[in-house]
Protein backbone atom coordinates (compact mmCIF):
# COMPACT_ATOMS: atom_id res chain seq x y z
CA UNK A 1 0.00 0.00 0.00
CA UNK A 2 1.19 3.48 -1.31
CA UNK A 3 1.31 5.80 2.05
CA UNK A 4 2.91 9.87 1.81
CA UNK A 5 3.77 11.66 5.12
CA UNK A 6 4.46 15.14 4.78
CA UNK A 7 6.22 17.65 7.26
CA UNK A 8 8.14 20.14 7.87
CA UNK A 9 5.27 22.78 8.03
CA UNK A 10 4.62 25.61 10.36
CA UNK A 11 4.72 29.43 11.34
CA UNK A 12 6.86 31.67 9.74
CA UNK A 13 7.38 35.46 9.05
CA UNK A 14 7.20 36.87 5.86
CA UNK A 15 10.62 36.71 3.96
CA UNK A 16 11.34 33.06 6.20
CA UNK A 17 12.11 29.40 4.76
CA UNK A 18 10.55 26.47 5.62
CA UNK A 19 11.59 22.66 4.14
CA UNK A 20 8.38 20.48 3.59
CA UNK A 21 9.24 16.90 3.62
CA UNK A 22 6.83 14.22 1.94
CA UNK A 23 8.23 10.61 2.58
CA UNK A 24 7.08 7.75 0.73
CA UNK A 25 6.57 4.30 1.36
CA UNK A 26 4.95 1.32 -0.75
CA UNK A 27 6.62 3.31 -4.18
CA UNK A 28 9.65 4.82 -5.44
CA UNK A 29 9.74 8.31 -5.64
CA UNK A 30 12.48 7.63 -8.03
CA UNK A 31 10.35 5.78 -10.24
CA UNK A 32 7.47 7.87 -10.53
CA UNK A 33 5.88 11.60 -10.74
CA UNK A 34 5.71 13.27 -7.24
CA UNK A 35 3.65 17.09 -6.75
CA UNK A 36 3.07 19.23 -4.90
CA UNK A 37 0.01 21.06 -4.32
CA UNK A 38 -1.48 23.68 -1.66
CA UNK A 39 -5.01 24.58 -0.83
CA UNK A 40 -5.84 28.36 1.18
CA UNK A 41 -8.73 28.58 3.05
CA UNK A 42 -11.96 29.15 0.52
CA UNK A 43 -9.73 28.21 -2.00
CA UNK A 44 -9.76 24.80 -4.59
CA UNK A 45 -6.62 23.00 -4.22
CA UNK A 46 -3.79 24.21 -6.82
CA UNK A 47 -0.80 22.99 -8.36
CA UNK A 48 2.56 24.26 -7.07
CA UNK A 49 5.50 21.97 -8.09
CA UNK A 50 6.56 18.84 -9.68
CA UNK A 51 9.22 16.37 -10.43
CA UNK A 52 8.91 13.23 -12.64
CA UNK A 53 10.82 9.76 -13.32
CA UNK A 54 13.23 11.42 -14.94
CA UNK A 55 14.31 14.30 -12.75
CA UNK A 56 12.69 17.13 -14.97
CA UNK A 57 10.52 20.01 -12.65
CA UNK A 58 7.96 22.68 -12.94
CA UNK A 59 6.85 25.46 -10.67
CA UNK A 60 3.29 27.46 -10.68
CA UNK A 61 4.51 30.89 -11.61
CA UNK A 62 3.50 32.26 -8.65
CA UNK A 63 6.51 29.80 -7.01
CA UNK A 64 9.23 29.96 -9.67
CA UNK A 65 12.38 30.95 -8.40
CA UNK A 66 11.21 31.11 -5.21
CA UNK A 67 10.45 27.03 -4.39
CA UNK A 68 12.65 24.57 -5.15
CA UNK A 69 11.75 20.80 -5.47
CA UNK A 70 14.18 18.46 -4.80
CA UNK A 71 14.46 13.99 -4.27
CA UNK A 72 16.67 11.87 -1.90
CA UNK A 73 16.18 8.22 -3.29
CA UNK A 74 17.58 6.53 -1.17
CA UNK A 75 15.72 7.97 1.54
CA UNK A 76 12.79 7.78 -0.30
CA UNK A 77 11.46 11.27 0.34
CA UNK A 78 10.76 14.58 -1.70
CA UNK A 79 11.06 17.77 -0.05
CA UNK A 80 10.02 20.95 -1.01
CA UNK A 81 12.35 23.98 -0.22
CA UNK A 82 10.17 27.47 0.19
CA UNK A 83 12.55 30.25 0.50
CA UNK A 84 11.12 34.27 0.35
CA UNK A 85 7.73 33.14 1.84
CA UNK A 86 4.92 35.21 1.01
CA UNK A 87 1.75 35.64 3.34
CA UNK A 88 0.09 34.57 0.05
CA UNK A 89 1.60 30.91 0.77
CA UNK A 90 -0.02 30.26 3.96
CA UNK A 91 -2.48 26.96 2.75
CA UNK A 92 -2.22 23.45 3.77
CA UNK A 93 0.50 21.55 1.38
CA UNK A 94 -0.13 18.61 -0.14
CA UNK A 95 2.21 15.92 -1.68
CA UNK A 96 1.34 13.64 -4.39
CA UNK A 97 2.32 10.30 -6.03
CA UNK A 98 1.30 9.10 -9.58
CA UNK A 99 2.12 5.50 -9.67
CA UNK A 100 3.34 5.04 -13.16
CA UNK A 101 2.55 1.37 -12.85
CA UNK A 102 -0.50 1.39 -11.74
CA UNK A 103 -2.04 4.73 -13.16
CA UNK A 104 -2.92 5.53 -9.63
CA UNK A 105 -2.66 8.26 -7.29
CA UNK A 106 -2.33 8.39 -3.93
CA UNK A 107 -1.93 11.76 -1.71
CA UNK A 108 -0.62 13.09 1.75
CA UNK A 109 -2.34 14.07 4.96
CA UNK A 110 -1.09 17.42 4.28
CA UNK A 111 0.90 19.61 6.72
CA UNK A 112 -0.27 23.17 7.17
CA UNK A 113 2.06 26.50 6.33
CA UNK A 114 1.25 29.98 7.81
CA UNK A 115 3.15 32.92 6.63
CA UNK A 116 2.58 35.87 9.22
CA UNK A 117 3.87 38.23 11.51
C-alpha cells in the first residue's frame, strides 16, 4: 500500500524558509511523478510543483524561483524547499504520487504552512 507523510510545516514570518518533507513508502519516488500542491482557506486545491521519473521540474509561476523541489532516493522522500515566503503561501501543502505502474494516485495528509507576523 502506497502511504505519503508530509512535514516540515509551520509558522513563519514573511521573507522566512521552511523545508516540507513528503516521505514515501509502498513506491519509489524515483520511479514515478511526485507534486506538490497547496489549498488556502476558501480556495480549490492548486498545483505548485513537480518532479517526474526522470528528474525534470515545474513550478506554478507564482513559485518559480522562489520554491525549489528536490528527491533523496535513497531515503525515499521529496522535499520541497520554500525560501522568500509570502503571506500569500499560507495553505495546507499537499504531496502527491502518480504510480506510473498502476495509473494511480495516492496523496498526503497534508501539513499546514502559515506565513505571518
Amino acid at each position: 500500500q502506497v502511504q505519503l507523510v508530509e512535514s516540515g510545516g509551520g509558522l513563519v514570518q514573511p521573507g522566512g524558509s521552511l523545508r516540507l518533507s513528503c516521505a514515501a513508502s509502498g513506491s519509489s519516488v524515483s520511479d514515478n511523478t511526485i507534486s506538490w500542491y497547496r489549498q488556502a482557506p476558501g480556495k480549490e486545491r492548486e498545483f505548485v510543483t513537480i518532479i517526474t521519473n526522470s528528474g525534470s521540474t515545474n513550478y506554478a509561476d507564482s513559485v518559480k524561483g522562489r520554491f525549489t523541489i528536490s528527491r533523496n532516493n535513497a531515503k525515499n522522500t521529496v522535499y520541497l524547499q520554500m525560501n522568500s515566503l509570502k503571506p500569500e503561501d499560507t495553505a495546507v501543502y499537499y504531496c502527491n504520487i502518480y504510480v506510473v505502474r498502476s495509473r494511480a494516485n495516492y496523496w498526503g495528509q497534508g501539513t499546514r504552512v502559515t506565513v505571518s507576523s
